[in-house]
Protein backbone atom coordinates (compact mmCIF):
# COMPACT_ATOMS: atom_id res chain seq x y z
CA UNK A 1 53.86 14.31 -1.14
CA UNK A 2 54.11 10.95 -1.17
CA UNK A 3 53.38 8.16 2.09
CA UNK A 4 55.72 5.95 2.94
CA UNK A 5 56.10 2.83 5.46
CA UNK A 6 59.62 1.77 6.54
CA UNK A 7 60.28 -1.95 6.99
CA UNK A 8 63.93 -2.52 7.06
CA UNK A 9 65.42 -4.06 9.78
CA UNK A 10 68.30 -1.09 10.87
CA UNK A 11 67.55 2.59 11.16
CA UNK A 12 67.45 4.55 8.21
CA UNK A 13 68.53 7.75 8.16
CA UNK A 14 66.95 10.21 5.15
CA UNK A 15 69.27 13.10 5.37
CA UNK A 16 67.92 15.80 2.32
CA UNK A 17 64.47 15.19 4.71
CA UNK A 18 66.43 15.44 8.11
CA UNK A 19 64.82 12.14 9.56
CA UNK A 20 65.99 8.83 10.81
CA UNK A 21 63.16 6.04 10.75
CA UNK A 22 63.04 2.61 12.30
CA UNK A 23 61.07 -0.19 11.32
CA UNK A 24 57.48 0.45 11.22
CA UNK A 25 57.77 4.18 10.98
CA UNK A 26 55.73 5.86 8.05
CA UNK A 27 56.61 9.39 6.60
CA UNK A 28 56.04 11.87 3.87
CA UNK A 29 57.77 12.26 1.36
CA UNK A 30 58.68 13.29 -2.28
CA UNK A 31 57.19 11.48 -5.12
CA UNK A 32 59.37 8.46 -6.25
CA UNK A 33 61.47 8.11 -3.22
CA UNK A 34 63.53 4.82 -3.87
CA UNK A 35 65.23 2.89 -0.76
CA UNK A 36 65.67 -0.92 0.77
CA UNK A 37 62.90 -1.74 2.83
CA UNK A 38 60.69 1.05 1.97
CA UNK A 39 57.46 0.96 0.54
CA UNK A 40 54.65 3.26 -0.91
CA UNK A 41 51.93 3.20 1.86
CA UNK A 42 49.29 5.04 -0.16
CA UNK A 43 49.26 5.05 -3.80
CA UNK A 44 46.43 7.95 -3.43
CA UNK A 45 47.67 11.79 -3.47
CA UNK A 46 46.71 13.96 -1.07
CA UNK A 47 43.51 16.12 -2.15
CA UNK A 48 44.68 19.92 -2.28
CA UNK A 49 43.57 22.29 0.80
CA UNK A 50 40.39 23.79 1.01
CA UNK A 51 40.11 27.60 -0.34
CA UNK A 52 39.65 29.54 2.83
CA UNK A 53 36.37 30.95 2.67
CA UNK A 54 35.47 34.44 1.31
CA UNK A 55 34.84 36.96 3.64
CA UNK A 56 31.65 38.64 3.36
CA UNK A 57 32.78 42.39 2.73
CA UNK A 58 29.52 44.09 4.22
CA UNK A 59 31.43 46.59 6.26
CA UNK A 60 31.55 49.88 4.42
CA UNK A 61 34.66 51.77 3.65
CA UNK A 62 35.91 54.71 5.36
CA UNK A 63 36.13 56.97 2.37
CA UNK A 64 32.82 58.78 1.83
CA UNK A 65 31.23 57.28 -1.34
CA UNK A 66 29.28 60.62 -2.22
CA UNK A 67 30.82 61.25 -5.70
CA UNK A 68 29.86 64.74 -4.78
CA UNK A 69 31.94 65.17 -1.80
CA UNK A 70 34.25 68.24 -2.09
CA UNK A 71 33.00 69.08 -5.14
């Protein structure tokens, strides 16, 4: 999503977001978003989240792993 910085001089209401801004106000929003007195405030995209990190699997199952068990 796109930054965006609001500088008309009346409220603005972006319904298919379900805001109202007033001068001043910056927001997020989709990509290409076209209306008076609003302006890209970063040109940059957002870097992706972080992966969460792996866990470290150490803890040992709870089925026996003697491949001889039962047998």
């Amino acid at each position: 999503m796109a930054k965006y910085l609001y500088n008309g001089d009346v409220e603005r209401s972006f319904p298919t977001l379900g805001i109202t801004v007033k001068k001043g106000d910056t927001f997020e929003g989709p990509e290409g978003l076209i209306a008076p007195g609003l302006s890209l405030e970063s040109s940059a995209k957002s870097a992706p989240a972080a992966p969460a990190p792996k866990e470290n699997n150490t803890s040992k199952s709870s089925a026996s792993s003697d491949t001889n068990a039962g047998a």
